[in-house]
C-alpha atoms as a PDB file:
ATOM      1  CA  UNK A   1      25.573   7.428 -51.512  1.00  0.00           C
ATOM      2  CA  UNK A   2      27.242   4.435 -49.597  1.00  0.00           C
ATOM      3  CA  UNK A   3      27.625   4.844 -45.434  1.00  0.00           C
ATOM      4  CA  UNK A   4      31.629   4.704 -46.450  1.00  0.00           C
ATOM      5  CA  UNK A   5      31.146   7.888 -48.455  1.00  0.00           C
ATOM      6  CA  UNK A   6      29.770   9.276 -45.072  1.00  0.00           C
ATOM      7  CA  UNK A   7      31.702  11.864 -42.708  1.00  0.00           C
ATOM      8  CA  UNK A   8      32.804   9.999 -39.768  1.00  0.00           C
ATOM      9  CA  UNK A   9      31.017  11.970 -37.360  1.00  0.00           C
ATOM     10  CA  UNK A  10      27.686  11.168 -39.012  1.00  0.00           C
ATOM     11  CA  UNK A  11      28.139   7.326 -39.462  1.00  0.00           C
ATOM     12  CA  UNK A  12      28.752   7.167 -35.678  1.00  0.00           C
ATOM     13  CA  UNK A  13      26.081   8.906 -35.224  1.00  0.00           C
ATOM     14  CA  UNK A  14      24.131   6.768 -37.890  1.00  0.00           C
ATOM     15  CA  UNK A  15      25.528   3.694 -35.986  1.00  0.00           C
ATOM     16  CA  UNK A  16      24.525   5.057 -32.362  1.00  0.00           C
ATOM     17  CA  UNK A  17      21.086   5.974 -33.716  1.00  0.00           C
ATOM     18  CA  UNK A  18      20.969   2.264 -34.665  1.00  0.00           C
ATOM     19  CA  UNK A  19      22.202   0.803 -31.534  1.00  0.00           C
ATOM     20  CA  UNK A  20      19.286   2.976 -29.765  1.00  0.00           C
ATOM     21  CA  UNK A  21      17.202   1.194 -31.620  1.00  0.00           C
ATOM     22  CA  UNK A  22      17.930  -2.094 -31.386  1.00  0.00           C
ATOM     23  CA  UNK A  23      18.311  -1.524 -27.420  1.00  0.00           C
ATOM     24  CA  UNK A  24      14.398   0.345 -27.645  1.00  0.00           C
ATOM     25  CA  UNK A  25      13.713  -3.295 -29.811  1.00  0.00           C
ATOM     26  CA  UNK A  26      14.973  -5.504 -27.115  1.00  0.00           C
ATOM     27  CA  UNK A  27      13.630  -3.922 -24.247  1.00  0.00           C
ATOM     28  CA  UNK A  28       9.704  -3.557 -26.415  1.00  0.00           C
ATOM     29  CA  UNK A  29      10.324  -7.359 -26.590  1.00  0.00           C
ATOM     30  CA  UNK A  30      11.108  -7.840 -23.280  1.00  0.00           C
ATOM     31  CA  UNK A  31       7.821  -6.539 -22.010  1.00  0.00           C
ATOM     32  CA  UNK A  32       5.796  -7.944 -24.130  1.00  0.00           C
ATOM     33  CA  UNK A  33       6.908 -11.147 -22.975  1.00  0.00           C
ATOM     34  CA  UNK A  34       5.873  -9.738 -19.525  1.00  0.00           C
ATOM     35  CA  UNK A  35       2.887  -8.695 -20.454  1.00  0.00           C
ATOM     36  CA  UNK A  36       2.115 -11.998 -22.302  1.00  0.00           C
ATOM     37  CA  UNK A  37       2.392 -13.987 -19.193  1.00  0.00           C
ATOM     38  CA  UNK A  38       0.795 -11.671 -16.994  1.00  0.00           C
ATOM     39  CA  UNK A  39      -2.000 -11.564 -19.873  1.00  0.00           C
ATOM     40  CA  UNK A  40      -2.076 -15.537 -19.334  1.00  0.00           C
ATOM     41  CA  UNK A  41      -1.686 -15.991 -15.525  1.00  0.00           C
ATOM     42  CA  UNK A  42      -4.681 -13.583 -15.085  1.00  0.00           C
ATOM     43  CA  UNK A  43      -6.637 -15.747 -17.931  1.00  0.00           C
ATOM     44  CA  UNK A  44      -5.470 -18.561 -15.583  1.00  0.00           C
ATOM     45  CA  UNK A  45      -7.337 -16.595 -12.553  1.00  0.00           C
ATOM     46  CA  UNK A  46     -10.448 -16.076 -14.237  1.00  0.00           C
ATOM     47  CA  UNK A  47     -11.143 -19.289 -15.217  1.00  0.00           C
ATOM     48  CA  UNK A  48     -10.355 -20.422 -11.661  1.00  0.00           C
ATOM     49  CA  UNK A  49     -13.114 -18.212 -10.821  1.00  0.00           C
ATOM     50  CA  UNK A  50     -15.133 -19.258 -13.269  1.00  0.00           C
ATOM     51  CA  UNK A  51     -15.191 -22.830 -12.097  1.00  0.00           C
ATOM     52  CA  UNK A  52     -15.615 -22.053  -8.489  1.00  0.00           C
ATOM     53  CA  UNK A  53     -18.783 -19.633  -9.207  1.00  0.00           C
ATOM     54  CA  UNK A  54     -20.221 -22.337 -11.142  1.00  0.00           C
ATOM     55  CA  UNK A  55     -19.585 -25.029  -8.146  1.00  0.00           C
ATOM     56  CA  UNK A  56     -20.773 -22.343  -5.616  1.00  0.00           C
ATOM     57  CA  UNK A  57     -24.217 -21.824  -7.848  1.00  0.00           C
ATOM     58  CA  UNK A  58     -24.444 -25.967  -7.784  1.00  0.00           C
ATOM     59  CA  UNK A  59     -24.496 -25.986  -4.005  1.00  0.00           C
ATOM     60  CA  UNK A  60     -26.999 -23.083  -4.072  1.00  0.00           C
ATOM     61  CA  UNK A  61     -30.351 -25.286  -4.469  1.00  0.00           C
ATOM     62  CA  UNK A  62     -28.277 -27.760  -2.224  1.00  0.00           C
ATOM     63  CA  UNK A  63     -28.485 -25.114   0.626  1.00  0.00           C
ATOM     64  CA  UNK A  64     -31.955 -26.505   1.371  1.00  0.00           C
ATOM     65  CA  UNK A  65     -33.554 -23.936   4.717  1.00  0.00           C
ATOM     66  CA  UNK A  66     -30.166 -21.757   4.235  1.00  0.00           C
ATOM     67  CA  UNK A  67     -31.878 -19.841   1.390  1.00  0.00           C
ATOM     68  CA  UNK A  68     -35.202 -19.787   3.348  1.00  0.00           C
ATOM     69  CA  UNK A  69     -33.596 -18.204   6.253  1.00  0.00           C
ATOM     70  CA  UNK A  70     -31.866 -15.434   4.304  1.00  0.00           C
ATOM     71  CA  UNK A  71     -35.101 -14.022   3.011  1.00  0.00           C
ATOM     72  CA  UNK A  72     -36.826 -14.323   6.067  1.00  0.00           C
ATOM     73  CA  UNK A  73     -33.689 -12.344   7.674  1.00  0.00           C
ATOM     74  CA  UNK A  74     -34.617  -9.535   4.937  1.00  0.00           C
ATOM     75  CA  UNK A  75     -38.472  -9.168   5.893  1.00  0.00           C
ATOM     76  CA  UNK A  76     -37.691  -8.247   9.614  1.00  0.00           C
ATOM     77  CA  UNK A  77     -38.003  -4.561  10.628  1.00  0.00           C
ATOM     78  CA  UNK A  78     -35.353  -2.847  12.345  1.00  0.00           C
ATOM     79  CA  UNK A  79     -35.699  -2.430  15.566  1.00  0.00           C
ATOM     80  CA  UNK A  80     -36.215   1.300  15.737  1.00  0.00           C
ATOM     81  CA  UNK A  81     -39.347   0.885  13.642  1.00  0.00           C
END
């Protein structure tokens, strides 16, 4: 059977069904492109992160009596004991 052999009724419908499609196609397309660059921008963010963890853990040892003084902080009672 050939779509001219159709009804008319049915190859407009046949043609709208299509056009649905291809408009459910585009817009699938659409955001994945979105997603894609949101996908890289937050890649983008973690490895900013990553590089500024690993320059904050160099300046760790660097903090010299800064370290010192935290854990002394942490052995102090409170003062209601």
């Amino acid at each position: 059977m050939h779509p001219t052999d159709l009804p008319t009724d049915a190859t407009n419908a046949i043609d709208q069904r299509l056009t649905d499609l291809e408009i459910k196609a585009s817009f699938n397309e659409d955001l994945l492109d979105q997603l894609n660059l949101v996908i890289i921008r937050q890649q983008q963010q973690i490895d900013a992160l990553i590089r500024e963890l690993a320059r904050l853990r160099q300046q760790l040892p660097d903090a010299g009596s800064g370290g010192a003084v935290l854990s002394r902080a942490g052995d102090d009672l409170p003062p209601h004991y």
